[in-house]
N, C-alpha and C. Protein backbone atom coordinates (compact mmCIF):
# COMPACT_ATOMS: atom_id res chain seq x y z
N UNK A 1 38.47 126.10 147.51
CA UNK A 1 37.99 127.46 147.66
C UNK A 1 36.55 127.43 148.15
N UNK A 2 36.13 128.65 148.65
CA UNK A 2 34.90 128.70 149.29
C UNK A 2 34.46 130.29 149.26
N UNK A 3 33.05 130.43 149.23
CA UNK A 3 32.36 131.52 149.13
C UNK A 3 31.93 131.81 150.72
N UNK A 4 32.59 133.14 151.04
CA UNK A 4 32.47 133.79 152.34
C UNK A 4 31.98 135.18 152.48
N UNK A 5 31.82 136.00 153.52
CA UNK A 5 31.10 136.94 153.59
C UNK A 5 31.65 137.59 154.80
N UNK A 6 32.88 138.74 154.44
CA UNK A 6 33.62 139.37 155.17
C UNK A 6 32.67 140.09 156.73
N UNK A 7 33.21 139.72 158.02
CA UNK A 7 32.19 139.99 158.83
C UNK A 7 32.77 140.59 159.80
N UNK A 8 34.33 141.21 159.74
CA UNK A 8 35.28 142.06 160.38
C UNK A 8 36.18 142.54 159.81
N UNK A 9 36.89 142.99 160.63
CA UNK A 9 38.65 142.85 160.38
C UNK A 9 39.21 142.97 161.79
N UNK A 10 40.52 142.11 161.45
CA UNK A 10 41.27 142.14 162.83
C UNK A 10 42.50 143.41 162.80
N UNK A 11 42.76 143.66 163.77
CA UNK A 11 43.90 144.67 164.11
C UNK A 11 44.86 143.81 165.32
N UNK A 12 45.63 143.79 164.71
CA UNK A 12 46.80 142.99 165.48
C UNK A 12 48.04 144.13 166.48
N UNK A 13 47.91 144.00 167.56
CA UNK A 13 48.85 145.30 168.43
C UNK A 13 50.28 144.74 168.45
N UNK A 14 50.10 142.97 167.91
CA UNK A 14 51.87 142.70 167.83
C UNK A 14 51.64 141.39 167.24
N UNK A 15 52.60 141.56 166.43
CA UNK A 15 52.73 140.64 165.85
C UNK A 15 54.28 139.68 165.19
N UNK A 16 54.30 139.15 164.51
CA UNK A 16 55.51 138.33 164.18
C UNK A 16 55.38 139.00 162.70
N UNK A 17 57.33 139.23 162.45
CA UNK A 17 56.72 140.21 161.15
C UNK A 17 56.54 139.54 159.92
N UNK A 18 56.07 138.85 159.42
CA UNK A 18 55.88 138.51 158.65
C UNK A 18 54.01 138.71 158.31
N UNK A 19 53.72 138.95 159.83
CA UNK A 19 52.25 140.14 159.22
C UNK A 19 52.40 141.56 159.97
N UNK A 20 53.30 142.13 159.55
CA UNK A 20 53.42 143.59 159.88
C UNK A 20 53.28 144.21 158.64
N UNK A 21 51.91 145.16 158.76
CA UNK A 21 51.18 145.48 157.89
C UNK A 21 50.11 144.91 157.28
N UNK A 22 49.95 143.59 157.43
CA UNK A 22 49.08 142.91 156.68
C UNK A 22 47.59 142.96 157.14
N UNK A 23 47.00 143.29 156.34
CA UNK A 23 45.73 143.54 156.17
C UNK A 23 44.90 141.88 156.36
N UNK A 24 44.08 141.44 157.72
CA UNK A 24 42.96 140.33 158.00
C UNK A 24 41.93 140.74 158.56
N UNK A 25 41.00 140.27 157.67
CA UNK A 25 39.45 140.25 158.03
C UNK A 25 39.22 139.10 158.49
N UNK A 26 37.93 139.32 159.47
CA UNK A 26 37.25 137.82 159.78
C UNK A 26 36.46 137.86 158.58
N UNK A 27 36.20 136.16 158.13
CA UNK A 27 34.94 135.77 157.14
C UNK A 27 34.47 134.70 157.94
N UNK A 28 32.79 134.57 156.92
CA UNK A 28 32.38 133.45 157.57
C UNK A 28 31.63 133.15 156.27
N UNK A 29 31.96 131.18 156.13
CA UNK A 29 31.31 130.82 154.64
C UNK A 29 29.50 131.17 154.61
N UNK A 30 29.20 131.14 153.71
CA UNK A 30 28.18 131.21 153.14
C UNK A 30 27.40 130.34 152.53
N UNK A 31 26.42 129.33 152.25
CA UNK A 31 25.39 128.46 151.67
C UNK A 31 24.91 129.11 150.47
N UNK A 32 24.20 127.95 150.12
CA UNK A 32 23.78 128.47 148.75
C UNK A 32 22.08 129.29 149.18
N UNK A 33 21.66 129.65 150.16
CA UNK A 33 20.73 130.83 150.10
C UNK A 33 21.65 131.93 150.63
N UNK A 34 22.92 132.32 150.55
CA UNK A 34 23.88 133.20 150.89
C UNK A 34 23.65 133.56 152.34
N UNK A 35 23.44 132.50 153.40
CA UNK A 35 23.00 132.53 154.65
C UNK A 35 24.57 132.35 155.25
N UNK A 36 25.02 132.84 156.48
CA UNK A 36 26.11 132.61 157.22
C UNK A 36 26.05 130.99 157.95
N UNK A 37 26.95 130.42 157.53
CA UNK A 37 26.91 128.86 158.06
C UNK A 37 28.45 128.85 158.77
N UNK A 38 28.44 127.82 159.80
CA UNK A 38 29.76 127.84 160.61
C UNK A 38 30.64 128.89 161.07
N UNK A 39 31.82 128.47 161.18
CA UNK A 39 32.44 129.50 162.46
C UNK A 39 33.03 130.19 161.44
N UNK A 40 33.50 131.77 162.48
CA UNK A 40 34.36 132.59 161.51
C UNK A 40 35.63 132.08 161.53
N UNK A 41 36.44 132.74 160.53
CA UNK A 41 37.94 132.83 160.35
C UNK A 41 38.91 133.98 160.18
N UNK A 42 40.07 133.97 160.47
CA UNK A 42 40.58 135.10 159.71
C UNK A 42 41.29 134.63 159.06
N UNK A 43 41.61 135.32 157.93
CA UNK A 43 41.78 135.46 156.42
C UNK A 43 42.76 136.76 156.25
N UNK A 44 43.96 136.45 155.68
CA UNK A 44 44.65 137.73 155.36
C UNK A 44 43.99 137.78 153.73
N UNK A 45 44.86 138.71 153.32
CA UNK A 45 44.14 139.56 152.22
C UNK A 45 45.20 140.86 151.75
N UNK A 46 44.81 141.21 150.47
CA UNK A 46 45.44 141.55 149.71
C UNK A 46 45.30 143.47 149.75
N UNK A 47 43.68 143.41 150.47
CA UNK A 47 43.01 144.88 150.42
C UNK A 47 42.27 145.40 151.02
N UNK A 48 41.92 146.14 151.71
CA UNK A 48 41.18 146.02 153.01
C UNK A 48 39.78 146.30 152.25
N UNK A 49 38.64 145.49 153.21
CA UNK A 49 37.39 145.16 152.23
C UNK A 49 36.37 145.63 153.27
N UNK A 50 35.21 145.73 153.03
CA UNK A 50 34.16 146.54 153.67
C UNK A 50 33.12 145.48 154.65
N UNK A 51 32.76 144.97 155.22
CA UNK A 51 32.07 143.95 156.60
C UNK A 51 30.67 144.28 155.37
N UNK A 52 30.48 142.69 154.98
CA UNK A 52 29.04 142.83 153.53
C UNK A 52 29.39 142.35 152.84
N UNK A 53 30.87 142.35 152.00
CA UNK A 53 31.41 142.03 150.96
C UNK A 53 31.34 140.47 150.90
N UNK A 54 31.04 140.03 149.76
CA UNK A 54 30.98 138.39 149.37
C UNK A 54 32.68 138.40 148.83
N UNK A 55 33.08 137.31 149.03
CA UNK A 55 34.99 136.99 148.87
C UNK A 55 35.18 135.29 148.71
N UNK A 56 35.81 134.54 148.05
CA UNK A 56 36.51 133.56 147.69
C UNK A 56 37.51 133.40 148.66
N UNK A 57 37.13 132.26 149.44
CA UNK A 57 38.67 131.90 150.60
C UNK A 57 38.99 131.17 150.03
N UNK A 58 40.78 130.60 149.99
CA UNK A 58 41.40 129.77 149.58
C UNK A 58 41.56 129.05 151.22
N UNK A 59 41.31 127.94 151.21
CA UNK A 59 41.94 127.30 152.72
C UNK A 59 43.22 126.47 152.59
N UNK A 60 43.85 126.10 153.79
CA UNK A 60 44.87 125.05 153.71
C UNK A 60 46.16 125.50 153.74
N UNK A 61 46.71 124.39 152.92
CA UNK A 61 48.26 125.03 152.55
C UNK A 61 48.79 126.11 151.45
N UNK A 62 47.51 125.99 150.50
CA UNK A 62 47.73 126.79 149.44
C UNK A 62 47.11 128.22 149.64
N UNK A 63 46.58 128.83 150.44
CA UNK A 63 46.52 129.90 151.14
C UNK A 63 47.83 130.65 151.03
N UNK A 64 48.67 129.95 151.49
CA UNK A 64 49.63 130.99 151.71
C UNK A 64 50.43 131.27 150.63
N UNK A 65 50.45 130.91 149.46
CA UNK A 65 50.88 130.72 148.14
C UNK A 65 50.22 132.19 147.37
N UNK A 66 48.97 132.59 147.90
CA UNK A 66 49.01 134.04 147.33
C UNK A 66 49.47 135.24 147.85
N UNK A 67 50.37 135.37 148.30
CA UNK A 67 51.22 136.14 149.05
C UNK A 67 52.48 135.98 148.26
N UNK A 68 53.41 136.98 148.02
CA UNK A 68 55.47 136.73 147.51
C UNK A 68 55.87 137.87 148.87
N UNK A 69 56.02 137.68 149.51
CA UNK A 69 56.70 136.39 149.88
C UNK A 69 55.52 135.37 150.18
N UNK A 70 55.38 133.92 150.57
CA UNK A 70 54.60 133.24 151.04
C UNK A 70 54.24 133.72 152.80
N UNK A 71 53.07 133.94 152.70
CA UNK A 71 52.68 133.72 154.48
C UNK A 71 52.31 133.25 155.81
N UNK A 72 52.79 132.70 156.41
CA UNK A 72 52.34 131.38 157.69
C UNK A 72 50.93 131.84 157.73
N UNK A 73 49.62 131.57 156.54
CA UNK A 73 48.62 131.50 156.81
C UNK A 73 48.32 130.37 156.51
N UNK A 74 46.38 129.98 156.78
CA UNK A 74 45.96 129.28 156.42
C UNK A 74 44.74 129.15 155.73
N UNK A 75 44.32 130.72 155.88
CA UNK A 75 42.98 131.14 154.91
C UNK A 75 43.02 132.34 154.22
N UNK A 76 43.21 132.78 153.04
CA UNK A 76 43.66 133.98 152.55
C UNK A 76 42.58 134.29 151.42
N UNK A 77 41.72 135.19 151.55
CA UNK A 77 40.87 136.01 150.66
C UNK A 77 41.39 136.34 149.43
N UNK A 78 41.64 135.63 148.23
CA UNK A 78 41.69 135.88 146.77
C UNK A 78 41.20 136.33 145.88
N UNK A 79 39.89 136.87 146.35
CA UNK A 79 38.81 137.71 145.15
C UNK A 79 37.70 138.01 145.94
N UNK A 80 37.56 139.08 145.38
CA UNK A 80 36.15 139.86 145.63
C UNK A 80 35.08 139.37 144.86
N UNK A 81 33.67 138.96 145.00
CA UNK A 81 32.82 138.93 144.44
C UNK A 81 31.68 139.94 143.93
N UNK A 82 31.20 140.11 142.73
CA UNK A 82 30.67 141.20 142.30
C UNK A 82 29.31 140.95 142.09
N UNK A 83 29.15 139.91 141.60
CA UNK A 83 27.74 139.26 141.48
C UNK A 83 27.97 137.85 141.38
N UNK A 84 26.54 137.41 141.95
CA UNK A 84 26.14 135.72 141.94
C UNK A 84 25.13 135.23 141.72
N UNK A 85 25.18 134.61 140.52
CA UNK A 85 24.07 134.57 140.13
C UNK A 85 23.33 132.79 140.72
N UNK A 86 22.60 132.52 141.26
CA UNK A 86 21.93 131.03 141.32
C UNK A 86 21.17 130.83 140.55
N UNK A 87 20.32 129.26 140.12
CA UNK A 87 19.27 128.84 139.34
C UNK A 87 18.64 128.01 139.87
């Protein structure tokens, strides 16, 4: 998992249905001064979220495991972040 920082959303005009309807934002991870580091991604997701929002990506294979049915993804947004605290 990884700490990201929702920086779109995509709108798909066609798709394969298994994302018809599905709600993806682009993210892009975040460092520990909550600075944008590396490339974006898209990320399906559970809820459509606001471009600002801090979020938990799951990457890989287990991405698609939060979805029933499972989804041919590979980065899927699992939580919203509310606060973060550093030391």
């Amino acid at each position: 998992m990884k700490l990201a920082k929702v920086v779109g959303t995509v709108v798909l005009s066609q798709c394969i249905e298994p994302f018809r309807g599905q709600i993806l934002h682009l993210t892009q991870d975040i460092d520990e001064r909550l600075e944008p580091m590396g490339e974006a991604e898209v990320c399906a997701t559970w809820a459509a979220l606001r471009e600002g929002d801090a979020v938990i990506v799951e990457v890989a294979r287990e991405a698609c495991n939060a979805f029933a049915p499972p989804l041919p993804v590979d980065a899927a947004i699992v939580g919203k972040v509310d606060e973060i605290h550093l030391s």
